[in-house]
Protein backbone atom coordinates (compact mmCIF):
# COMPACT_ATOMS: atom_id res chain seq x y z
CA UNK A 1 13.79 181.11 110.43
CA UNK A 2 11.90 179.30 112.61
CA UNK A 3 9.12 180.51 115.24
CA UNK A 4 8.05 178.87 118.55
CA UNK A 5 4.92 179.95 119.76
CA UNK A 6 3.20 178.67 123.31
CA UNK A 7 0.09 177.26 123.36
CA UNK A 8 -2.88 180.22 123.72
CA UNK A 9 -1.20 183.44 122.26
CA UNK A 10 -4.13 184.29 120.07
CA UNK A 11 -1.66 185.99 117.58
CA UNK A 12 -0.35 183.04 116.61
CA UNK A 13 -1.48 179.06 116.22
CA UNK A 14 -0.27 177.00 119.16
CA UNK A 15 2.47 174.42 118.58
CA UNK A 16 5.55 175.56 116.24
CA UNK A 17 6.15 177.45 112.53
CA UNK A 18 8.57 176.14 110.59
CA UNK A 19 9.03 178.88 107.42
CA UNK A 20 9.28 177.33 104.34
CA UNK A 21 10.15 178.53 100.78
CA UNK A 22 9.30 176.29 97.27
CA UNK A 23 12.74 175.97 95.47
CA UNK A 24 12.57 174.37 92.02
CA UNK A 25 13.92 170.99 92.79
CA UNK A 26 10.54 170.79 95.08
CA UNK A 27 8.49 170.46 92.40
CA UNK A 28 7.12 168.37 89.58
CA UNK A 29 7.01 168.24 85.91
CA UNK A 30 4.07 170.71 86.16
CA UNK A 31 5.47 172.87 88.51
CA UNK A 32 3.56 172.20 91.66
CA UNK A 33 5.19 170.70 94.78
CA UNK A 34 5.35 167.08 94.63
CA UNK A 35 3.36 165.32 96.53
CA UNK A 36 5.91 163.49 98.76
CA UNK A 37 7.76 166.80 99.50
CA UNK A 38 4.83 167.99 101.86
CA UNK A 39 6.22 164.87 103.94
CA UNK A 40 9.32 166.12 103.90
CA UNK A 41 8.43 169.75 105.04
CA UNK A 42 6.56 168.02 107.83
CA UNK A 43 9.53 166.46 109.15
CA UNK A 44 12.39 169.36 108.93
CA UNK A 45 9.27 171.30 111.21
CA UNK A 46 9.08 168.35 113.70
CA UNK A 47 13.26 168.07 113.64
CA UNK A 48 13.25 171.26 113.95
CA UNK A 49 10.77 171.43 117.00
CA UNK A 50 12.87 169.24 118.79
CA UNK A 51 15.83 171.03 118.02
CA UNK A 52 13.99 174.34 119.58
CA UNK A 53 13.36 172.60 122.45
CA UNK A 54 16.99 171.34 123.50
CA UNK A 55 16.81 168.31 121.83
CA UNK A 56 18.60 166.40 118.85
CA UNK A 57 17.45 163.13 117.33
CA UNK A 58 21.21 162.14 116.35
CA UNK A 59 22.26 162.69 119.85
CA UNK A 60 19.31 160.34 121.16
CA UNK A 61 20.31 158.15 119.19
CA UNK A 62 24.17 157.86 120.01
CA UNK A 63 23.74 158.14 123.75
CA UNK A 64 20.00 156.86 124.07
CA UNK A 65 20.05 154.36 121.36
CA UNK A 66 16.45 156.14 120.53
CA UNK A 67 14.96 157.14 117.84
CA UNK A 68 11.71 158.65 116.42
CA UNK A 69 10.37 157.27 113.38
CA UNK A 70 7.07 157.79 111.34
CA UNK A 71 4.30 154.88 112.13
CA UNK A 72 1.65 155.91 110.46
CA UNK A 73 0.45 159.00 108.40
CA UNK A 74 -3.08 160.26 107.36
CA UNK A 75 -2.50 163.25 104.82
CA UNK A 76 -4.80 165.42 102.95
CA UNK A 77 -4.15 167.09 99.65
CA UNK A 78 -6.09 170.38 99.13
CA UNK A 79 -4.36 173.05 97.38
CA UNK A 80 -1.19 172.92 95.38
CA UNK A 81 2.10 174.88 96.14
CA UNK A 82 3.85 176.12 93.60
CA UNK A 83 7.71 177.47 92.73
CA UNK A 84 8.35 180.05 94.83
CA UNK A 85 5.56 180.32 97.29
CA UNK A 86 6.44 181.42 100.93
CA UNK A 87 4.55 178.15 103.09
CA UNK A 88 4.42 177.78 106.74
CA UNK A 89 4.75 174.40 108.25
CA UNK A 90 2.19 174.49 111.26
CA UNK A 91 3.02 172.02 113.83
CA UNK A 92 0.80 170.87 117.14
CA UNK A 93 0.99 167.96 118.91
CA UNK A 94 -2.22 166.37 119.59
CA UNK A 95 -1.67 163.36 121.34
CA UNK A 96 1.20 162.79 123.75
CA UNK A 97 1.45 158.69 124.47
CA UNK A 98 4.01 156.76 126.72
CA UNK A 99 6.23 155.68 123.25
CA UNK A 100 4.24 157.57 120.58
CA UNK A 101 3.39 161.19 119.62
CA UNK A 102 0.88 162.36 117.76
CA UNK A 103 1.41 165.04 115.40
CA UNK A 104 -1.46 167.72 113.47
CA UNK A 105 0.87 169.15 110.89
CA UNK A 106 -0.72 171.60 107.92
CA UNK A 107 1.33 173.30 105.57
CA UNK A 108 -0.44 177.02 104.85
CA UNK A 109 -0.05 179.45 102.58
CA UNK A 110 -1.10 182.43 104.08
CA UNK A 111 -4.56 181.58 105.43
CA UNK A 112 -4.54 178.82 102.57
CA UNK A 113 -4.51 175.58 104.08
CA UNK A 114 -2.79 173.12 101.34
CA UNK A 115 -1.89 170.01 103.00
CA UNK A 116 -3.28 168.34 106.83
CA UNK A 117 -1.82 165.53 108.20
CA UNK A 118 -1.83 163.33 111.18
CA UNK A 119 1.37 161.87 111.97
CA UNK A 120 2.26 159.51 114.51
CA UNK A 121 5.36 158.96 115.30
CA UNK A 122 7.05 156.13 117.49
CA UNK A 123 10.13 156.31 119.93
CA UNK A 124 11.70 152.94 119.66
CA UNK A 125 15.03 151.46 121.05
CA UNK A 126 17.17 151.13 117.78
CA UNK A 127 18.94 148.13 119.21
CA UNK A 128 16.22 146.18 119.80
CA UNK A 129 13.72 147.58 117.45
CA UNK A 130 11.33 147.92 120.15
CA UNK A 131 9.04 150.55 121.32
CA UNK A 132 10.35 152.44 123.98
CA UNK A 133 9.12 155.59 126.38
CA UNK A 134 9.65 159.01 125.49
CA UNK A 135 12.63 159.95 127.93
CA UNK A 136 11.48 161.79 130.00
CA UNK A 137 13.43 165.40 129.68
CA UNK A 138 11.84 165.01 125.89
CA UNK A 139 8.58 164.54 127.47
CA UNK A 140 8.30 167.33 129.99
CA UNK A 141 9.47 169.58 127.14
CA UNK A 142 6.56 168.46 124.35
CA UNK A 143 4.31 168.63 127.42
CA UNK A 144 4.44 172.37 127.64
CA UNK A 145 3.31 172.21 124.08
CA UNK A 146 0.42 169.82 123.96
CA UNK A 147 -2.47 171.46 122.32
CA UNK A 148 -5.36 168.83 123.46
């Protein structure tokens, strides 16, 4: 289950909570969530976003010819998940650019913070593999939820 808070509701963080839960195939050979897998958490939550907004990235793509995709990432490690644990993807968007977006994305458990990352992500016209601007519907939408 998902949760969509607004910006300023000082019961919850601004942006969007994507629940997640640690199955076994998420983790490694020591039992803690593999590294990579935060990534992947961080995307379902930004899919998901998008998808809570009125807005699908397979549709964009076969009537826009757009896509999002990841351009860069910063990511900090600083406490494990492990099997089982209840996480919550926070998402927020910090930066909102003509053809990019700027994502803060931290994966908590509980008040633990175990994984911060900045991740920008590019709207580009799959056709020409070019950047391209945010349509515009998309962007009135992610405005509502800009956090800076």
């Amino acid at each position: 289950m998902q949760t969509n808070h607004t910006p300023g509701d000082p019961a919850f963080p601004p942006g969007f909570v994507l629940p997640v839960r640690v199955y076994y195939e998420d983790t490694d050979a020591a039992g803690v969530v593999y590294y990579a897998n935060y990534l992947r958490f961080c995307e379902r939550a930004r899919t998901e976003w998008l998808r809570a907004i009125g807005f699908e990235q397979q549709r964009m793509l076969a009537e826009d010819g757009l896509a999002f995709v990841v351009r860069s990432v910063r990511a900090d490690y600083r406490s494990p998940a492990r099997l089982d644990d209840a996480l919550a993807v926070v998402s927020t968007i910090d930066q909102l650019r003509r053809a990019s977006i700027i994502f803060g994305q931290k994966v908590m458990r509980g008040d633990t913070l175990l994984f911060d990352a900045s991740i920008q992500i590019a709207c580009v016209d799959w056709n020409r593999n070019k950047p391209a601007p945010i349509p515009d519907a998309v962007r009135t939408q992610l405005e509502k939820h800009q956090t800076a």
